[in-house]
N, C-alpha and C. Protein backbone atom coordinates (compact mmCIF):
# COMPACT_ATOMS: atom_id res chain seq x y z
N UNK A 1 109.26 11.06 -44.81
CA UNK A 1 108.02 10.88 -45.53
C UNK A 1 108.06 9.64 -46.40
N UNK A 2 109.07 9.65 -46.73
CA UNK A 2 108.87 7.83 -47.68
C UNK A 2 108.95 6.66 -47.08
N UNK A 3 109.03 6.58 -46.01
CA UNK A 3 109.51 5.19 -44.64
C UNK A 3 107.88 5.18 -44.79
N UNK A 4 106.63 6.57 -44.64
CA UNK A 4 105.33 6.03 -44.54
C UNK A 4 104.51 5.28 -45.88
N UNK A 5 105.46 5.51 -47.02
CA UNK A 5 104.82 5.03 -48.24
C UNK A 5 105.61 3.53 -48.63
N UNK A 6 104.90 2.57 -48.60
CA UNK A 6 105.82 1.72 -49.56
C UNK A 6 105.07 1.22 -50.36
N UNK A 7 105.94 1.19 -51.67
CA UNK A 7 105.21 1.09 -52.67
C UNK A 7 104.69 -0.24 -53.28
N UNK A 8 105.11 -1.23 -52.71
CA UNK A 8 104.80 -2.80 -52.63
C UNK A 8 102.68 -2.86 -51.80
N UNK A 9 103.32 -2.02 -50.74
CA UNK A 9 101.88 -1.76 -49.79
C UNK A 9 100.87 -1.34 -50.48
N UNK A 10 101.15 0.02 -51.60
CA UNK A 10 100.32 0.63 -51.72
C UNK A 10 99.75 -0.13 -52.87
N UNK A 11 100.67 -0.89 -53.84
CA UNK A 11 100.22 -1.63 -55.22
C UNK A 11 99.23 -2.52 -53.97
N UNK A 12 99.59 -3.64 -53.51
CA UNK A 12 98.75 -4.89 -52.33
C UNK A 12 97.42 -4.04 -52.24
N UNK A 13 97.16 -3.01 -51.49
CA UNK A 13 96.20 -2.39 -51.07
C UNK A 13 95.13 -1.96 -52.28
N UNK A 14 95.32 -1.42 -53.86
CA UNK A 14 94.85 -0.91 -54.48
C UNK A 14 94.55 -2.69 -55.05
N UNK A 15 95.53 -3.62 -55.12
CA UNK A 15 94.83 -4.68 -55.71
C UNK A 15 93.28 -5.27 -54.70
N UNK A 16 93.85 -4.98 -53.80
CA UNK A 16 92.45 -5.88 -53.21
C UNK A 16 91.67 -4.95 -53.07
N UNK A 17 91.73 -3.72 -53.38
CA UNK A 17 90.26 -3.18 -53.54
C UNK A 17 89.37 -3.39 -54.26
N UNK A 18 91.19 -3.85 -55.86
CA UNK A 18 90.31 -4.19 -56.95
C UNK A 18 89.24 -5.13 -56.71
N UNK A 19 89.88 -6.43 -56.36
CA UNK A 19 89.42 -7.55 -55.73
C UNK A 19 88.27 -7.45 -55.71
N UNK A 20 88.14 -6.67 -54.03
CA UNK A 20 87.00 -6.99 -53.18
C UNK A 20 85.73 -6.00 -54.27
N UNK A 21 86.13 -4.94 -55.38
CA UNK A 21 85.20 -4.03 -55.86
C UNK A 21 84.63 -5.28 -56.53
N UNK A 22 85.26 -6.18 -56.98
CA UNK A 22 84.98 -7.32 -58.19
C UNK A 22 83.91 -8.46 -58.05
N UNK A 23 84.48 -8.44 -56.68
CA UNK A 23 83.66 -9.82 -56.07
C UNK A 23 82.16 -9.14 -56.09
N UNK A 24 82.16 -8.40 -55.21
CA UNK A 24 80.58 -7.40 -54.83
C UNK A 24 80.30 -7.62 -55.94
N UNK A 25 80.65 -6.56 -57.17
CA UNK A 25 80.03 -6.70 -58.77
C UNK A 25 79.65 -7.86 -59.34
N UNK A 26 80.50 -8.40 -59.35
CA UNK A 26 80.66 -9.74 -59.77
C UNK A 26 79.30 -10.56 -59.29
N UNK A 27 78.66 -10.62 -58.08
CA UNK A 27 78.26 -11.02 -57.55
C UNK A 27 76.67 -10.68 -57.68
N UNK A 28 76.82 -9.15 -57.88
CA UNK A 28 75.50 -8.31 -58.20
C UNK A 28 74.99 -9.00 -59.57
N UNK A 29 76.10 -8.85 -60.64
CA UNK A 29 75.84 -9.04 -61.73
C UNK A 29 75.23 -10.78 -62.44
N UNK A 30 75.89 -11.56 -61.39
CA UNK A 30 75.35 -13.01 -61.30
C UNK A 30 74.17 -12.87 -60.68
N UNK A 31 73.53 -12.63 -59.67
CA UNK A 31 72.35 -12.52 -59.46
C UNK A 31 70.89 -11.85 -59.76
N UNK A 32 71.67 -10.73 -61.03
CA UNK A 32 70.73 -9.89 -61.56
C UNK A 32 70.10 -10.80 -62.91
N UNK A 33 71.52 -11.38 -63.46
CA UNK A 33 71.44 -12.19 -64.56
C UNK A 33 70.60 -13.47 -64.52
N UNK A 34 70.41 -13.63 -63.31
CA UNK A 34 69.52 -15.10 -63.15
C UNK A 34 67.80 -14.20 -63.38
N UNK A 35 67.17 -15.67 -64.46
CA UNK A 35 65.45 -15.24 -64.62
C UNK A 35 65.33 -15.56 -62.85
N UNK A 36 65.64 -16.88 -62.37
CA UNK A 36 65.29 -17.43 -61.06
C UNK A 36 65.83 -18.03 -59.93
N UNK A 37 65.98 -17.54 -58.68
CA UNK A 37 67.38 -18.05 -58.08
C UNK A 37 66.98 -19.44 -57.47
N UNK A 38 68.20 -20.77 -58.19
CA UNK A 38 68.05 -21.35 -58.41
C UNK A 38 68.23 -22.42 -56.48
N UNK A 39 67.52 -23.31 -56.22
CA UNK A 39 67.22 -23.56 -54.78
C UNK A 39 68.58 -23.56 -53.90
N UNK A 40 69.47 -24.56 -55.02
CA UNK A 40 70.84 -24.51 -54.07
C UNK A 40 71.17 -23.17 -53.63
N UNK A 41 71.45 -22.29 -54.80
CA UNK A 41 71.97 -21.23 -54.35
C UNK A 41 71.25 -20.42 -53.07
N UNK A 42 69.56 -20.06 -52.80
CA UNK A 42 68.91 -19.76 -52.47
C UNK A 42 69.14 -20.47 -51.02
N UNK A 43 69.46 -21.48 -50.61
CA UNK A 43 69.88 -22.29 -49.59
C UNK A 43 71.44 -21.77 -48.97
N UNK A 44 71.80 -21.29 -49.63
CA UNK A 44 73.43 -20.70 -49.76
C UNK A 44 73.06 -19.52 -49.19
N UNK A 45 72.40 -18.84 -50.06
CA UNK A 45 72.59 -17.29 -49.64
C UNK A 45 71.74 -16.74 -48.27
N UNK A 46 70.89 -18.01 -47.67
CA UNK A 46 70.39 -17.91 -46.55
C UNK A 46 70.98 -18.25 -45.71
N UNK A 47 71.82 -19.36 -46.08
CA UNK A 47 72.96 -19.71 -44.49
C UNK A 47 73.98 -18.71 -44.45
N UNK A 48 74.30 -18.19 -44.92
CA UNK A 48 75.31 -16.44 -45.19
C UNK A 48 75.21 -16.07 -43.70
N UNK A 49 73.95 -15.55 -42.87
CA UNK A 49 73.70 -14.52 -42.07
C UNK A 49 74.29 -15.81 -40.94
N UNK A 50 73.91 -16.79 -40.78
CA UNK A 50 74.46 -17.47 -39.67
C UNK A 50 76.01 -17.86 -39.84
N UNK A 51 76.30 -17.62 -40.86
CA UNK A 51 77.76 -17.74 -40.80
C UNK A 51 78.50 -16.84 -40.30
N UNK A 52 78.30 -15.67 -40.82
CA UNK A 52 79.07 -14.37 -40.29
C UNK A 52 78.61 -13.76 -38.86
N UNK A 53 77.67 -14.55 -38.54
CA UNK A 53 77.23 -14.45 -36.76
C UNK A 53 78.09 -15.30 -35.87
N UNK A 54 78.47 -16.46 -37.03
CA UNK A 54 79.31 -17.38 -36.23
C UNK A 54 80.63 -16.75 -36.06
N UNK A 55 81.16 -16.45 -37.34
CA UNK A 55 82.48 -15.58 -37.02
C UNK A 55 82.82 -14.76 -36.80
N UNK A 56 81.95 -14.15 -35.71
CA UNK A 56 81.99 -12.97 -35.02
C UNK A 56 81.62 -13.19 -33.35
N UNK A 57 81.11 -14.26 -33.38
CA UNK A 57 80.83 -14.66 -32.01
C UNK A 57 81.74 -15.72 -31.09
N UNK A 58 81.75 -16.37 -32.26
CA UNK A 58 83.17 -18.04 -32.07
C UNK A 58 84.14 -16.95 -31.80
N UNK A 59 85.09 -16.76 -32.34
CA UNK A 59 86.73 -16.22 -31.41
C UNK A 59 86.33 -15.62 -30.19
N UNK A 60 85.00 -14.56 -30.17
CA UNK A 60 84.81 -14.15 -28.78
C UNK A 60 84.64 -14.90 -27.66
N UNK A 61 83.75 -16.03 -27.78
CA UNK A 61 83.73 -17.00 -26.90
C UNK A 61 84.74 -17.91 -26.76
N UNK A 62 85.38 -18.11 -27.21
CA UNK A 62 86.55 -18.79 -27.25
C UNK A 62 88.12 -18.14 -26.57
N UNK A 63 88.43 -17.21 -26.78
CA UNK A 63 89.23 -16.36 -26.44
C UNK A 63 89.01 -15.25 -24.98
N UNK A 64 87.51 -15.19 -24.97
CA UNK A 64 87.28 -14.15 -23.37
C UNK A 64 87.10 -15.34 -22.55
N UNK A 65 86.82 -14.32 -21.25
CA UNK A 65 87.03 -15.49 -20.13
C UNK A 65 85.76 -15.42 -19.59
N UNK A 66 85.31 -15.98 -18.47
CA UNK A 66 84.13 -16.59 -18.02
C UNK A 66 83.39 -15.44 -17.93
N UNK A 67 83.54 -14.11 -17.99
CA UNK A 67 82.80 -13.39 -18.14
C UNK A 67 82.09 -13.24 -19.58
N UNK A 68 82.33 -13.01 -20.41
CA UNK A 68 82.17 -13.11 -22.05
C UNK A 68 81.07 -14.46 -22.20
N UNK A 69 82.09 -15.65 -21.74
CA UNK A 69 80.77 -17.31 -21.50
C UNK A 69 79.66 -16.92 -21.23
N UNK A 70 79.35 -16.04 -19.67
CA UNK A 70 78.24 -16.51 -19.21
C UNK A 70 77.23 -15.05 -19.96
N UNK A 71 77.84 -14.11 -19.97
CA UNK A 71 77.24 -13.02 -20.76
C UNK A 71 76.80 -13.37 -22.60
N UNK A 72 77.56 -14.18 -22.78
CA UNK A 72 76.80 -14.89 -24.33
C UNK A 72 75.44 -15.85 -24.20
N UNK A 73 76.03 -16.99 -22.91
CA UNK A 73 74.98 -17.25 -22.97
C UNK A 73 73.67 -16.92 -22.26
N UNK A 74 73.47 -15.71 -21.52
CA UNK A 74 72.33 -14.54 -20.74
C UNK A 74 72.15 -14.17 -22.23
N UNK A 75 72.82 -13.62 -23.47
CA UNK A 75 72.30 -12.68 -24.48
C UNK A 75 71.64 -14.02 -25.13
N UNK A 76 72.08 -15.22 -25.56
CA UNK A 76 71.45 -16.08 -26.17
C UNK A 76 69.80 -16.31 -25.52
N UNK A 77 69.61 -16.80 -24.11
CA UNK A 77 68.49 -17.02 -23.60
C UNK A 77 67.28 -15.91 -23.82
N UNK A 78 68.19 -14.94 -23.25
CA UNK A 78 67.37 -13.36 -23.58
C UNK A 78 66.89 -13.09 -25.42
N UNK A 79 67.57 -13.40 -25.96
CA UNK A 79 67.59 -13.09 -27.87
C UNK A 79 66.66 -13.99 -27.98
N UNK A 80 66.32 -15.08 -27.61
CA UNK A 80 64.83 -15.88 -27.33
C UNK A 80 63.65 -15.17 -27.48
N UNK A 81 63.97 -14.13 -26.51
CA UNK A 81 62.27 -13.84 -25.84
C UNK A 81 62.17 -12.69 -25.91
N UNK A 82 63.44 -11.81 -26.59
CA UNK A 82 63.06 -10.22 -26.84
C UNK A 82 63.96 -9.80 -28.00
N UNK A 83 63.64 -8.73 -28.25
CA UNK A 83 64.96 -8.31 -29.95
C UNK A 83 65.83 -8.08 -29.10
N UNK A 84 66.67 -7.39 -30.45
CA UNK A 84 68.38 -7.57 -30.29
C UNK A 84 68.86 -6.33 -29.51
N UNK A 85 68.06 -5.13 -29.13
CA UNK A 85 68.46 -4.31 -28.38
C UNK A 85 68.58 -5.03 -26.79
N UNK A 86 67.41 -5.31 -26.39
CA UNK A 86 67.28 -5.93 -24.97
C UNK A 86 68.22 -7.02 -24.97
N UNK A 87 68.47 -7.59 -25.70
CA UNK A 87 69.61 -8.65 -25.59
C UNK A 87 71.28 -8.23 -25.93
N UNK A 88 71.27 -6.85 -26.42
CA UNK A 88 72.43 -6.64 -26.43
C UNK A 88 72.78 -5.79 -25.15
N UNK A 89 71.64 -4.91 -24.61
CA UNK A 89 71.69 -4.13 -23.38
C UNK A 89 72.35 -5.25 -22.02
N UNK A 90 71.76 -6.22 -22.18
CA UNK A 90 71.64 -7.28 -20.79
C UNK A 90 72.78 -8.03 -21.10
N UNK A 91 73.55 -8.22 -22.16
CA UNK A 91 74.76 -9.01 -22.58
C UNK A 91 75.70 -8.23 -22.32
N UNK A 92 75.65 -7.11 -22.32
CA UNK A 92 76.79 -5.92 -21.95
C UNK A 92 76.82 -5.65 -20.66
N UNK A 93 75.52 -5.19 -19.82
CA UNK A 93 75.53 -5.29 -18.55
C UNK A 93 76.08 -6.70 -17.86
N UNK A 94 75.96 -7.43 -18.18
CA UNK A 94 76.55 -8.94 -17.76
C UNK A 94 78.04 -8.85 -17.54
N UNK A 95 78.53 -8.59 -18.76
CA UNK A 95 79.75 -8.78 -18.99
C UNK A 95 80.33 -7.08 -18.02
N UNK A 96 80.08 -5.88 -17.98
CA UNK A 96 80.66 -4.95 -17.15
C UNK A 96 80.30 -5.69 -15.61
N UNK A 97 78.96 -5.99 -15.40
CA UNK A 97 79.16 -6.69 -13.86
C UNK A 97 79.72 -7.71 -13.35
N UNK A 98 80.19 -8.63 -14.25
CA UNK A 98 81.17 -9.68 -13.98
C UNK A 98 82.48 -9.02 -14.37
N UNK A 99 82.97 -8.09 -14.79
CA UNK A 99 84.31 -7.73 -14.94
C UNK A 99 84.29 -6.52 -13.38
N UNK A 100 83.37 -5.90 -13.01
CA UNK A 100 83.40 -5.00 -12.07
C UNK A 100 84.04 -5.82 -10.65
N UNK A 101 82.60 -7.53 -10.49
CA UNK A 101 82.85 -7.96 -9.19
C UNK A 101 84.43 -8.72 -9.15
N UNK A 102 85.20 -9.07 -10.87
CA UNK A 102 86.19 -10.52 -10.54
C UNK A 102 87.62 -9.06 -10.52
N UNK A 103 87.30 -8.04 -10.80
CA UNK A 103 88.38 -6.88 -10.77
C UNK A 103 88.52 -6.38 -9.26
């Protein structure tokens, strides 16, 4: 039972909860405190959503193989011209039928 506890781990783990509880707060509390959010920031906190789309999509495309490629870019063309269900349905089907025919 003590090989599963170490106590270096468990201090690491409870600090970055602290952390990450801090940042959130931290974060709430700067933006509550503003009368008006000021343009830069407002420019900031809108490029946010394309960032974390990027780093969630970049290693995938980068790392899968031509199946993943051509199924990103079918969900990209498709995410055009319909929401994100139909484009996630047809990006998945892509990618099982190109792994079905190269298997």
């Amino acid at each position: 039972m003590e090989n599963l506890f170490n106590s270096d781990m468990v201090i690491l783990i409870l600090l970055c909860a602290v952390a990450t509880f801090a940042t959130r707060i931290g974060g709430y509390v700067l933006i509550t405190r503003l009368k008006s959010i000021p343009p830069r920031l407002d420019a900031a906190l809108n490029a946010v959503p394309a960032a974390v789309l990027t780093t969630l999509v970049a290693p995938a495309f980068f790392a899968g193989g031509i199946e993943v490629k051509v199924a990103m870019a079918v969900a990209l063309v498709i995410g055009l011209r319909f929401s994100a269900m139909p484009m996630l349905a047809i990006g998945w089907l892509v990618v099982m039928g190109f792994r079905h025919i190269l298997n």
